[in-house]
C-alpha atoms as a PDB file:
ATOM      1  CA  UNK A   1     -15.377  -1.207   3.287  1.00  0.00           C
ATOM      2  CA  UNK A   2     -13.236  -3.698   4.867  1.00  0.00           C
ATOM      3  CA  UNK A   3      -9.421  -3.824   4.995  1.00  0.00           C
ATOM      4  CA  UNK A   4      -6.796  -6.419   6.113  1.00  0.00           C
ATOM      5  CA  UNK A   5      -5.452  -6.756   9.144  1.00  0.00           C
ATOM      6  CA  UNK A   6      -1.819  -4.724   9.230  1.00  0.00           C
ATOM      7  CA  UNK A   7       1.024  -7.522   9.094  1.00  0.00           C
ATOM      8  CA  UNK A   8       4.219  -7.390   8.665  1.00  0.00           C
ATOM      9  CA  UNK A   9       5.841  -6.633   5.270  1.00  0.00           C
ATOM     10  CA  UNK A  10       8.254 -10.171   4.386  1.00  0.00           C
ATOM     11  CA  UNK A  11       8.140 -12.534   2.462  1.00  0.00           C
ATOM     12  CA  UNK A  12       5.810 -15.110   4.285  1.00  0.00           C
ATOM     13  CA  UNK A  13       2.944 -12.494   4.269  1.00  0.00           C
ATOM     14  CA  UNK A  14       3.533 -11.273   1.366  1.00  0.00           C
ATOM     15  CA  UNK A  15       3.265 -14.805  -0.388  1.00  0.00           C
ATOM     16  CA  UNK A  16      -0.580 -14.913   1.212  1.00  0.00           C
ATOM     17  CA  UNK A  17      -1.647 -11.913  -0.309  1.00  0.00           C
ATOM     18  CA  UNK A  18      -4.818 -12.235  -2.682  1.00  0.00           C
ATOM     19  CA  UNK A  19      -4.490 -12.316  -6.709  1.00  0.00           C
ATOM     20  CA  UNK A  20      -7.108  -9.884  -6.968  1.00  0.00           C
ATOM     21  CA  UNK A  21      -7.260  -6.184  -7.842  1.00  0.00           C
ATOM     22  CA  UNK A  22      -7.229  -3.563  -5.040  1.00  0.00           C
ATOM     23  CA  UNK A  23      -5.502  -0.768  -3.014  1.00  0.00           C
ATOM     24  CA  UNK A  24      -2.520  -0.975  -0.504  1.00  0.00           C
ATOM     25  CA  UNK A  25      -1.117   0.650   2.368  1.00  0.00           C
ATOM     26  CA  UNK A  26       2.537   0.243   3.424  1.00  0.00           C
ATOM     27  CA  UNK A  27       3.567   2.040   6.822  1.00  0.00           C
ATOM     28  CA  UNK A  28       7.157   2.252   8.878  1.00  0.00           C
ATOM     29  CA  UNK A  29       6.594   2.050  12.229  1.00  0.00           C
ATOM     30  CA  UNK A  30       4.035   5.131  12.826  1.00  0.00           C
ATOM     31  CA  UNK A  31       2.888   5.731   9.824  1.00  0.00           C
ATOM     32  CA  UNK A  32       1.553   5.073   6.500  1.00  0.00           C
ATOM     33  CA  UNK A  33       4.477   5.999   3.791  1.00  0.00           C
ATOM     34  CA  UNK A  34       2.392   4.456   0.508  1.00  0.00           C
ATOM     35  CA  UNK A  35      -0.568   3.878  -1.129  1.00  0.00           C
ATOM     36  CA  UNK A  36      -0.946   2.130  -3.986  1.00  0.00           C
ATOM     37  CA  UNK A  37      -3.327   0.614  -6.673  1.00  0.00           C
ATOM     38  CA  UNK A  38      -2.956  -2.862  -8.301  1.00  0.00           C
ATOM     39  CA  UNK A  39      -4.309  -5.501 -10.694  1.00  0.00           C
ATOM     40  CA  UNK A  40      -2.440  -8.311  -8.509  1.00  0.00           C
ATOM     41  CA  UNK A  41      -1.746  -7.314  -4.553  1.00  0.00           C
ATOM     42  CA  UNK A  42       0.093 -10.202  -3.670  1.00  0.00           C
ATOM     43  CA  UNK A  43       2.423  -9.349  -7.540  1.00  0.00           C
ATOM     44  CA  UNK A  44       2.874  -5.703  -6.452  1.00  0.00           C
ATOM     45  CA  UNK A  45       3.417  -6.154  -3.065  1.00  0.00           C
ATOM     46  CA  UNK A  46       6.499  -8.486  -4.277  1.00  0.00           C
ATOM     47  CA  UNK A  47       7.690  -6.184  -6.209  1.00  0.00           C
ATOM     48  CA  UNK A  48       7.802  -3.699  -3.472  1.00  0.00           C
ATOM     49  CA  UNK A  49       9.184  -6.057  -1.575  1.00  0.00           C
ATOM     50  CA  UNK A  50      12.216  -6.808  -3.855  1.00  0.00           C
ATOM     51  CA  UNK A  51      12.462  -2.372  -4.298  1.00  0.00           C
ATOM     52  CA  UNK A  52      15.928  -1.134  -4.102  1.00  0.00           C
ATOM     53  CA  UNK A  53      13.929   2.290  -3.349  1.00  0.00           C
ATOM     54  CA  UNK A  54      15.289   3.689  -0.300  1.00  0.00           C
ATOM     55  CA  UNK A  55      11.735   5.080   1.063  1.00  0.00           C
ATOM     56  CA  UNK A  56       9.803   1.267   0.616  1.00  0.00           C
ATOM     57  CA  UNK A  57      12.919  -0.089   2.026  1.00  0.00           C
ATOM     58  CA  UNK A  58      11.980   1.245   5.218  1.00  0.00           C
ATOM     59  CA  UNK A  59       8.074  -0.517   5.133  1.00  0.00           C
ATOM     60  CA  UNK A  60       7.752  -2.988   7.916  1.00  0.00           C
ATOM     61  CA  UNK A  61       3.987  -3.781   7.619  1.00  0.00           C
ATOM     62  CA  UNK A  62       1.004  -3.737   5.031  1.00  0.00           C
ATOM     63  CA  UNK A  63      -2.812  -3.855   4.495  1.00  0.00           C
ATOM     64  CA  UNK A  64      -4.627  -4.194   1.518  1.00  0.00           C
ATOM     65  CA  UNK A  65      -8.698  -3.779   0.401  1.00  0.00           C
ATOM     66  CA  UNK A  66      -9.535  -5.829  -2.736  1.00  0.00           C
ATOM     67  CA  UNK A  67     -11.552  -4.061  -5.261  1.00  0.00           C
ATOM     68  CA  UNK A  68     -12.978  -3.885  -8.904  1.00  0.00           C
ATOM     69  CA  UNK A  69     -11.702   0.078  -9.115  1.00  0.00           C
ATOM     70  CA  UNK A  70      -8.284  -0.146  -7.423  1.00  0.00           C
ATOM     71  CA  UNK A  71      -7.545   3.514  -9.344  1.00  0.00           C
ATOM     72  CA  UNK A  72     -10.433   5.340  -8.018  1.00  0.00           C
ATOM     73  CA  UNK A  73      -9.971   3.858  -4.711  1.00  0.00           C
ATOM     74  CA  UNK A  74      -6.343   4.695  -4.165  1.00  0.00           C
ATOM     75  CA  UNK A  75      -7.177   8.135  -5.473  1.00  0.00           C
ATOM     76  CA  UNK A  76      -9.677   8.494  -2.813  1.00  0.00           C
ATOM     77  CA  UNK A  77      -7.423   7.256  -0.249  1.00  0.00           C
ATOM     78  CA  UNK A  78      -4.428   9.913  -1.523  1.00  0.00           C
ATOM     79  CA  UNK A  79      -7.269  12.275  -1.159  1.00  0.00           C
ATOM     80  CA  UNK A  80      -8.467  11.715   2.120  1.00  0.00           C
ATOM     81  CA  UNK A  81      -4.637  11.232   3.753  1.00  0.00           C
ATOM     82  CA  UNK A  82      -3.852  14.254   1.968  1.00  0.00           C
ATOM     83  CA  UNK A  83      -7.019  16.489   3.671  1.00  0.00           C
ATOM     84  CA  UNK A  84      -5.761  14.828   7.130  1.00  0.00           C
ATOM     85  CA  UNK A  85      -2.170  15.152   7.523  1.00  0.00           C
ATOM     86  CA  UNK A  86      -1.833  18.064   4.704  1.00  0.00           C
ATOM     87  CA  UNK A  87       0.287  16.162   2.457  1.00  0.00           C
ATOM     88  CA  UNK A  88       0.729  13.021   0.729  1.00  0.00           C
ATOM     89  CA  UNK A  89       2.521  10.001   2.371  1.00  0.00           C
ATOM     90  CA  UNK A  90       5.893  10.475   2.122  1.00  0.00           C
ATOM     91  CA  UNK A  91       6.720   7.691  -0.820  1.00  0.00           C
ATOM     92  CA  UNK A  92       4.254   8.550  -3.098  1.00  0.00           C
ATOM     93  CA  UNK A  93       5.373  11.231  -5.392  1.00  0.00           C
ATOM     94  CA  UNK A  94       2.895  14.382  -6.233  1.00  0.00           C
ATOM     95  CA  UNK A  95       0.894  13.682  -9.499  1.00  0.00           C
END
């Protein structure tokens, strides 16, 4: 499975994101705080962007993996982070 490179969460990257289905990452600075699942990365990603939530205000980079099953992916990504660090990053909420 391949993912994006890590760049920097604005408005220039953000604008070359694909219009495809798939699961995100956003990180601060030594971590990842979010993962997420969308029909359109590049829409969601804006709309993250454009958040007046105080956690994604503090994202300053990104990565995304495009795929058919964005759901099942990001809930396998939840569940792996989750078995690693013993928790879920710290802007998604507990389902």
């Amino acid at each position: 499975m391949s993912y994006s490179d890590w760049v920097p969460f604005n408005k220039e990257t953000v604008g070359k994101a694909p219009v495809k289905a798939g699961v995100y990452f956003l990180g601060s600075e030594h971590e990842t705080t979010y993962i997420g699942a969308t029909n359109n990365i590049k829409e969601r990603l804006g709309e993250h962007l454009n958040s007046a939530d105080a956690c994604i205000k503090g994202t300053v980079s990104f990565c995304y993996h495009e795929t058919l099953f964005p759901e099942a992916e990001e809930e396998k990504q939840l569940t792996a982070f989750q078995y690693e660090h013993g928790r879920l990053p710290k802007c998604n909420k507990s389902k």
